[in-house]
PDB file of N, CA and C in Angstrom:
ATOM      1  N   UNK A   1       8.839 -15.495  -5.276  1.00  0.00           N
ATOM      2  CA  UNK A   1       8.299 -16.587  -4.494  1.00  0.00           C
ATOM      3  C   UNK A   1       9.438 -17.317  -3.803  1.00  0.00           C
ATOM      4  N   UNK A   2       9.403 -17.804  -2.406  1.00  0.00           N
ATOM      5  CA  UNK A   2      10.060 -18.640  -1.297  1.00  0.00           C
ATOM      6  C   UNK A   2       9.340 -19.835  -1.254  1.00  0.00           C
ATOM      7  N   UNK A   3      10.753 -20.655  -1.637  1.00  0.00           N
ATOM      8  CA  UNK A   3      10.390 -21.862  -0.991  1.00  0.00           C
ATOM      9  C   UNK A   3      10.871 -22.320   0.172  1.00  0.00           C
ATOM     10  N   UNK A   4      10.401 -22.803   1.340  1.00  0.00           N
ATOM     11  CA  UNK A   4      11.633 -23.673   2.838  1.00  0.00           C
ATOM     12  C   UNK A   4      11.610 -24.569   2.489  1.00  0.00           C
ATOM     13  N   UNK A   5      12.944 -25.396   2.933  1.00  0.00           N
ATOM     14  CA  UNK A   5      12.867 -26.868   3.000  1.00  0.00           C
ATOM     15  C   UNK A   5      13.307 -27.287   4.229  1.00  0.00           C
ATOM     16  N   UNK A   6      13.078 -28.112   5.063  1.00  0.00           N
ATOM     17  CA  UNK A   6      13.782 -28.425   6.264  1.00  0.00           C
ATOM     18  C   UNK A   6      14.369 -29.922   6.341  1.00  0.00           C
ATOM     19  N   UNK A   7      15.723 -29.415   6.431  1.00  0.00           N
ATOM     20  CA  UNK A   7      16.634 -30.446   5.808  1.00  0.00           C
ATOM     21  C   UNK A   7      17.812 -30.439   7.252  1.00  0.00           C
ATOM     22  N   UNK A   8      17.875 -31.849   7.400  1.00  0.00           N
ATOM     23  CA  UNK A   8      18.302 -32.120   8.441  1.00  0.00           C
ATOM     24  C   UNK A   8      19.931 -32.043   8.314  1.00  0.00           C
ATOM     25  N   UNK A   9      20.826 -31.814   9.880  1.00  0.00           N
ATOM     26  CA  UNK A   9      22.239 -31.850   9.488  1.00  0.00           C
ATOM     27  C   UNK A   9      22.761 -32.870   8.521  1.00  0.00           C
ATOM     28  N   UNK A  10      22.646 -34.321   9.133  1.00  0.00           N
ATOM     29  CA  UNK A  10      23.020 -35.148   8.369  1.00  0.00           C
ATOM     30  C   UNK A  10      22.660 -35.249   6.538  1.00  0.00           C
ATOM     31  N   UNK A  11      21.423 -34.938   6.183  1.00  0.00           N
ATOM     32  CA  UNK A  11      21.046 -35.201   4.812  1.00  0.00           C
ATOM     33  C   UNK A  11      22.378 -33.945   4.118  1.00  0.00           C
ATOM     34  N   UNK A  12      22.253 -32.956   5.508  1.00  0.00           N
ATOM     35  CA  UNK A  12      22.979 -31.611   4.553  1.00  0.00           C
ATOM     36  C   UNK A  12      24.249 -32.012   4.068  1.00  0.00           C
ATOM     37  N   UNK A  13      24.954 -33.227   5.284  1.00  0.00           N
ATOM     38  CA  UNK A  13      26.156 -33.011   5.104  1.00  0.00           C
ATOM     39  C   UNK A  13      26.465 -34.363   3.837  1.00  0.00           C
ATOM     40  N   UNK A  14      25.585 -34.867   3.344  1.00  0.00           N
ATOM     41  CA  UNK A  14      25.315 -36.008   2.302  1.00  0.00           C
ATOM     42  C   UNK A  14      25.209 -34.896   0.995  1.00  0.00           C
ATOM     43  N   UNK A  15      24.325 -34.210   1.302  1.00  0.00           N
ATOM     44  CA  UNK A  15      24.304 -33.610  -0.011  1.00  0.00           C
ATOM     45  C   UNK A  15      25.380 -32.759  -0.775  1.00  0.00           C
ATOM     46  N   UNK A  16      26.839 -31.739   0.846  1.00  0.00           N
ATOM     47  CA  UNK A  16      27.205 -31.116   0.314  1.00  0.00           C
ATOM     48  C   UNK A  16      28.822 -32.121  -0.143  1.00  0.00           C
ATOM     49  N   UNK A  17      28.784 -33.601   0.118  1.00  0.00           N
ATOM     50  CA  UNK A  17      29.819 -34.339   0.057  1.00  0.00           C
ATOM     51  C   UNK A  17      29.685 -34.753  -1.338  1.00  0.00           C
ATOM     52  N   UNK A  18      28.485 -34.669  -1.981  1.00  0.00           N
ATOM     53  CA  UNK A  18      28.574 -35.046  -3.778  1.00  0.00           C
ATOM     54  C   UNK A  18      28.336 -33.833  -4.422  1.00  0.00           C
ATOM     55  N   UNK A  19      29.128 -32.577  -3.985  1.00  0.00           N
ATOM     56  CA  UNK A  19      29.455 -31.426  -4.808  1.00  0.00           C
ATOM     57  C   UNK A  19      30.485 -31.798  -5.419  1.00  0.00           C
ATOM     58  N   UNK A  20      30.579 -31.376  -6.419  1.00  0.00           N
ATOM     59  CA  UNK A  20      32.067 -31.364  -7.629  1.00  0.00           C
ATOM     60  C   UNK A  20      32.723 -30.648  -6.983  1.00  0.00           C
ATOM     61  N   UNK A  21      34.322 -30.790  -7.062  1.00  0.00           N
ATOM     62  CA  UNK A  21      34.849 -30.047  -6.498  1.00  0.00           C
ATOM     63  C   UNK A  21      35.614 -28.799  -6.641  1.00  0.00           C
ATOM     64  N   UNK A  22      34.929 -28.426  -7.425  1.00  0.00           N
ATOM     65  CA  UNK A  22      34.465 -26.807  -7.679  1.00  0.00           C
ATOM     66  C   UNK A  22      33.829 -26.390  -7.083  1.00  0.00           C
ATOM     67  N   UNK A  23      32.404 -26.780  -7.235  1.00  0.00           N
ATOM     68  CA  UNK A  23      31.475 -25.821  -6.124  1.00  0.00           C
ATOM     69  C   UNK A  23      31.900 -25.834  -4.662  1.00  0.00           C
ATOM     70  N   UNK A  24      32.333 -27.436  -4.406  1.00  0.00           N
ATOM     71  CA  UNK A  24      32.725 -27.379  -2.884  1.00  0.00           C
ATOM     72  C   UNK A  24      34.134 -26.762  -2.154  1.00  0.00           C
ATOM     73  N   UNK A  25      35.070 -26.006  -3.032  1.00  0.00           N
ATOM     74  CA  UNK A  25      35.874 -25.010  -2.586  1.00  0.00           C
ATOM     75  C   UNK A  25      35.122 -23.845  -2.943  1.00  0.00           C
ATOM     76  N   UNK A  26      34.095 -23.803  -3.436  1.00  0.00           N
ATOM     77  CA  UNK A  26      33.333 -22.339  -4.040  1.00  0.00           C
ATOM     78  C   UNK A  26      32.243 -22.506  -2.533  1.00  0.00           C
ATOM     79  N   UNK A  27      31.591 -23.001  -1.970  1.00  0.00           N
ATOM     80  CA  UNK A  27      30.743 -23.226  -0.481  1.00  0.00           C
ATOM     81  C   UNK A  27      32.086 -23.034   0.491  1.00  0.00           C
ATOM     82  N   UNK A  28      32.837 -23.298   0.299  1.00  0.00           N
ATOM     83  CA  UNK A  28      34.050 -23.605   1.542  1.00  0.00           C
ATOM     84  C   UNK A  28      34.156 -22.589   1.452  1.00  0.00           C
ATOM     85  N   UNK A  29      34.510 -21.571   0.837  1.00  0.00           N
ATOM     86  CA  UNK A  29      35.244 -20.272   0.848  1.00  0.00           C
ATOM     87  C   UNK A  29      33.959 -19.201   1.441  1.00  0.00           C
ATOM     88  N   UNK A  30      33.031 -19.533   0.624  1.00  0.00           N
ATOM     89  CA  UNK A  30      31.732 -18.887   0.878  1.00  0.00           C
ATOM     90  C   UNK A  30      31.474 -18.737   2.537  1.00  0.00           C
ATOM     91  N   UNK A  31      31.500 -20.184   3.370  1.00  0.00           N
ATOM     92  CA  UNK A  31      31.508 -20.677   4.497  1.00  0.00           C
ATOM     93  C   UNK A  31      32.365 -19.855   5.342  1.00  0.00           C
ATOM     94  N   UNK A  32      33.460 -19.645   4.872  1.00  0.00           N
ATOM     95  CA  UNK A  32      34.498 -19.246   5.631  1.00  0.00           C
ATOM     96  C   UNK A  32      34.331 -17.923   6.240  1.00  0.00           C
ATOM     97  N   UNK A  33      33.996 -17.120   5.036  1.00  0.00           N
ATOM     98  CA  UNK A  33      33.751 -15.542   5.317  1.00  0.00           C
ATOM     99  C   UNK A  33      32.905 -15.257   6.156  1.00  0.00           C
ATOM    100  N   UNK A  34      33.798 -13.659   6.873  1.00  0.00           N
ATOM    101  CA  UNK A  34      32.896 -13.308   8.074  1.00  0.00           C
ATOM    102  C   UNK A  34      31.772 -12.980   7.510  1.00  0.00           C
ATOM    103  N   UNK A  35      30.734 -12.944   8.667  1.00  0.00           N
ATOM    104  CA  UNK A  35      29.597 -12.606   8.115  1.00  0.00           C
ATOM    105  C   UNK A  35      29.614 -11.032   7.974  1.00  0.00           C
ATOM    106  N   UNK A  36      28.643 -10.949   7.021  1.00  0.00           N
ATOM    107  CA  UNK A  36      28.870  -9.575   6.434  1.00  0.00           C
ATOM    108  C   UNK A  36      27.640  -8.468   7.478  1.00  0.00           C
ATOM    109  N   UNK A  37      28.028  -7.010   8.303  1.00  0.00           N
ATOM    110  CA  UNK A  37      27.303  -6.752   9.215  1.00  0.00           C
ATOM    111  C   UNK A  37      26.737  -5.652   8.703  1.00  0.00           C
ATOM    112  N   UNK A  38      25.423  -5.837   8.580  1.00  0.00           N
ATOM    113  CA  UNK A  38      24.412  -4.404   8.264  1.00  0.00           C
ATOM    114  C   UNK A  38      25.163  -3.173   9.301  1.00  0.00           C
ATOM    115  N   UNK A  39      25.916  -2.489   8.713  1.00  0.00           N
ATOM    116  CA  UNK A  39      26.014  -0.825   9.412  1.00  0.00           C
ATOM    117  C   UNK A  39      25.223  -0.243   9.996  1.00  0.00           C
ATOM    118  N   UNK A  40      24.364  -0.351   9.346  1.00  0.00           N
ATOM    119  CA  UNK A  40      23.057   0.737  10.122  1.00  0.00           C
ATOM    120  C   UNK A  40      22.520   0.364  11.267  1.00  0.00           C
ATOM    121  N   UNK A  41      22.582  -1.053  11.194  1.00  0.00           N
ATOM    122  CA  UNK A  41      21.915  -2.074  12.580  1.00  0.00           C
ATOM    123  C   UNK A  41      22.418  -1.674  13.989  1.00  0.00           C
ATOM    124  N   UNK A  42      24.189  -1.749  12.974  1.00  0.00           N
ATOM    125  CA  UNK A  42      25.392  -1.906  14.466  1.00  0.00           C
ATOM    126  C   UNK A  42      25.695  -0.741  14.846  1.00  0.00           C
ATOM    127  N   UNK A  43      25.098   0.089  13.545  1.00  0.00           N
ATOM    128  CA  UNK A  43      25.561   1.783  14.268  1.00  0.00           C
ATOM    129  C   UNK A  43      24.304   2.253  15.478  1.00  0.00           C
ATOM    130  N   UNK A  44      23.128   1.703  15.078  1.00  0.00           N
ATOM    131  CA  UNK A  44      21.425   1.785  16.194  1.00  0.00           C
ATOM    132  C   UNK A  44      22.248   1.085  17.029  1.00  0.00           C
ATOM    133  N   UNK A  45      22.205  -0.547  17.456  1.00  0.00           N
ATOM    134  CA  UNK A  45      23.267  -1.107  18.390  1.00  0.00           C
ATOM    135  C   UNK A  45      23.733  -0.236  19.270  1.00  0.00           C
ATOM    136  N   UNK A  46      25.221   0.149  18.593  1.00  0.00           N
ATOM    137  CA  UNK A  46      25.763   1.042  19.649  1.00  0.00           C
ATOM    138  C   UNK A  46      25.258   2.335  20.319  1.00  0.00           C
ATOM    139  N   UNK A  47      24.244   2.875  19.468  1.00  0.00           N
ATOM    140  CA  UNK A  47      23.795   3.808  19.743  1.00  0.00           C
ATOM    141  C   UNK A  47      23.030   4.078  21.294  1.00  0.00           C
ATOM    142  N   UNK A  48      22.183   2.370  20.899  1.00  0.00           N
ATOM    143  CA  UNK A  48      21.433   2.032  22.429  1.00  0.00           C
ATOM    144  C   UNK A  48      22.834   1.938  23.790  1.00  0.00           C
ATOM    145  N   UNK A  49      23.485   0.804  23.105  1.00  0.00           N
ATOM    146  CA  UNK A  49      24.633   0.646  24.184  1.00  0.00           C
ATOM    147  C   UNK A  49      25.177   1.923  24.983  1.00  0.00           C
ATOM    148  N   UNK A  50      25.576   2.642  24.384  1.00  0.00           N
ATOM    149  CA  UNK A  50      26.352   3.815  24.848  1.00  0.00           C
ATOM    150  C   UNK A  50      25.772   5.436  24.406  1.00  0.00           C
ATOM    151  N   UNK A  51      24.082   5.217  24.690  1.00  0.00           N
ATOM    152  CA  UNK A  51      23.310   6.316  25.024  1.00  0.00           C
ATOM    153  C   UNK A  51      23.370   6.907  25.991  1.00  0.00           C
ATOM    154  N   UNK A  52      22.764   7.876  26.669  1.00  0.00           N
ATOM    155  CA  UNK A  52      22.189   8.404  27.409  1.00  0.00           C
ATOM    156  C   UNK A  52      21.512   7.651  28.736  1.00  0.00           C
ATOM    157  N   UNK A  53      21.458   7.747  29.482  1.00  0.00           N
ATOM    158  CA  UNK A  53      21.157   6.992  31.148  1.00  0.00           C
ATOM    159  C   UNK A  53      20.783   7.739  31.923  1.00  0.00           C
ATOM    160  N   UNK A  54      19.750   7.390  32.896  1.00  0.00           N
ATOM    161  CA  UNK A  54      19.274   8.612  33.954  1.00  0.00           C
ATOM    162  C   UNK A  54      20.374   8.460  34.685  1.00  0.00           C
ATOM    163  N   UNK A  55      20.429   9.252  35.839  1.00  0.00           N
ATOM    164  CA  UNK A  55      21.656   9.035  36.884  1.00  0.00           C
ATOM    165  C   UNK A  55      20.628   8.465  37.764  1.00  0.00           C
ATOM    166  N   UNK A  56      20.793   8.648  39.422  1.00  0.00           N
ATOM    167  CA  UNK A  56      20.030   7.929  40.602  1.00  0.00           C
ATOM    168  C   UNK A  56      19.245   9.368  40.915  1.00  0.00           C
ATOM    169  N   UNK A  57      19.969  10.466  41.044  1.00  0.00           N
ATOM    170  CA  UNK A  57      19.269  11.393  41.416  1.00  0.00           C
ATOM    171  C   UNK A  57      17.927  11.795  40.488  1.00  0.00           C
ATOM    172  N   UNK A  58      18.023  11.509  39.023  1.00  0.00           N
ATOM    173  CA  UNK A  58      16.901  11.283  38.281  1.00  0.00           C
ATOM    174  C   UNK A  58      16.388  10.561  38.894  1.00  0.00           C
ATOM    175  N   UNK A  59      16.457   9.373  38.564  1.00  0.00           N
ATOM    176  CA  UNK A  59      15.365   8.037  38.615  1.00  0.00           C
ATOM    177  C   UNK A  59      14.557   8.854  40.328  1.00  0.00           C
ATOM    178  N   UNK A  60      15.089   9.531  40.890  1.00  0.00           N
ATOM    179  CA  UNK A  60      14.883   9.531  42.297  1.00  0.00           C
ATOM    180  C   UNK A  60      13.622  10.153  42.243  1.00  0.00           C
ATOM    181  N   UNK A  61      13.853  11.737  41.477  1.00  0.00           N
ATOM    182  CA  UNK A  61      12.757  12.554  41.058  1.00  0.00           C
ATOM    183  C   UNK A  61      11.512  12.197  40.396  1.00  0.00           C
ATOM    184  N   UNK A  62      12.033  11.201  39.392  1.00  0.00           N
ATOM    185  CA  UNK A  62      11.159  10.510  38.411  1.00  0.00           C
ATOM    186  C   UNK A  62      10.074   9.535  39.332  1.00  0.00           C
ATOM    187  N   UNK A  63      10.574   8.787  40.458  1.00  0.00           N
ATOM    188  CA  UNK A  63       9.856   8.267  41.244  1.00  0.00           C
ATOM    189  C   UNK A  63       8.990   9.167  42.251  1.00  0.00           C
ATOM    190  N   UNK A  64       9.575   9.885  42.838  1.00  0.00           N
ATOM    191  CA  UNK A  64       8.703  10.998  43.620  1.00  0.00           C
ATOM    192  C   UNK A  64       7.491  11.685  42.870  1.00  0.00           C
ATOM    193  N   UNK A  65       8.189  12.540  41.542  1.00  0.00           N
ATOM    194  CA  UNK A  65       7.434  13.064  40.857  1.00  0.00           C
ATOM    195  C   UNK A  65       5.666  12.193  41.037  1.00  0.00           C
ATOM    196  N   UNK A  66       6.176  10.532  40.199  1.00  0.00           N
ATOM    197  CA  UNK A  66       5.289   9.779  40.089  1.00  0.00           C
ATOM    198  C   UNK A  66       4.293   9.451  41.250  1.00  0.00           C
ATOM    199  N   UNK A  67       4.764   9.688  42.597  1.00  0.00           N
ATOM    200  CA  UNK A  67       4.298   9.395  43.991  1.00  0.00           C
ATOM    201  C   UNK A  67       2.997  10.642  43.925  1.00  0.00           C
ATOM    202  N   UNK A  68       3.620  11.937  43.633  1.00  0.00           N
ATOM    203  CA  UNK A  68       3.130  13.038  43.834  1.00  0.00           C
ATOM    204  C   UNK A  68       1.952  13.066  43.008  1.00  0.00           C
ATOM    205  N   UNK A  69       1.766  12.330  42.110  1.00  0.00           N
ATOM    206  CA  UNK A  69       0.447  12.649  40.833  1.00  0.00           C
ATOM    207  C   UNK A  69      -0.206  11.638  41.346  1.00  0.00           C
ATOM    208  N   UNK A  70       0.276  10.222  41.791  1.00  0.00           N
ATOM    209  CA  UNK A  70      -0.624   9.090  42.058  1.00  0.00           C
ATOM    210  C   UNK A  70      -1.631  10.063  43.163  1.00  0.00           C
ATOM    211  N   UNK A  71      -0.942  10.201  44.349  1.00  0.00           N
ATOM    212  CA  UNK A  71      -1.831  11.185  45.330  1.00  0.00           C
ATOM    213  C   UNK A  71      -2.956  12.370  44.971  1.00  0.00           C
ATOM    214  N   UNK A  72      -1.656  13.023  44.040  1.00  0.00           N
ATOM    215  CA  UNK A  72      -3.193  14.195  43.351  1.00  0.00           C
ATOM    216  C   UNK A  72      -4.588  13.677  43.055  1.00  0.00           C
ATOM    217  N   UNK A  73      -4.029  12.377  42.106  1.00  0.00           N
ATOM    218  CA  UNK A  73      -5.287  12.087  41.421  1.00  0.00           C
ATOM    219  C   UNK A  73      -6.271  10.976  42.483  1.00  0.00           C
ATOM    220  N   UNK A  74      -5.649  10.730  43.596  1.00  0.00           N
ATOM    221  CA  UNK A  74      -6.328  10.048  44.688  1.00  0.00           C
ATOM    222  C   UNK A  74      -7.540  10.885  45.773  1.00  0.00           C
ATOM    223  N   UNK A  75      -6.996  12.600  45.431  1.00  0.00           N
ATOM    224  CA  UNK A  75      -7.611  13.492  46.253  1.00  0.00           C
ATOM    225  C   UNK A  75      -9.210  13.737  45.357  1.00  0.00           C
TER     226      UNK A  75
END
């Protein structure tokens, strides 16, 4: 089970100023670190980025092609 709470900047920054200061070099450090990046996400990511692309002479065909069936199916 999840609970939300919606807790405003200011209350946050009240609440994390009466940490002992243990926990609050234990959040600081926590804070600090990069965020940690799902692989699989960034490997799909790049995958899209630096796929495959029609050229112009495609897209060209791909449009004609499409011209050519609109008509068929107009006859």
């Amino acid at each position: 089970m999840q609970a939300q709470v919606e807790i405003g900047f200011d209350q946050l920054v009240q609440l994390v100023k009466r940490l002992p200061q243990t926990q609050w070099t234990k959040l600081k450090q926590e804070v600090e670190m990069p965020p940690v990046v799902d692989q699989e996400r960034e490997d799909f990511r790049n995958f899209l980025l630096n796929g495959p692309t029609f050229s112009k002479k495609q897209l060209d065909t791909i449009a004609d092609t499409r011209k050519k069936i609109d008509e068929w199916r107009t006859i």
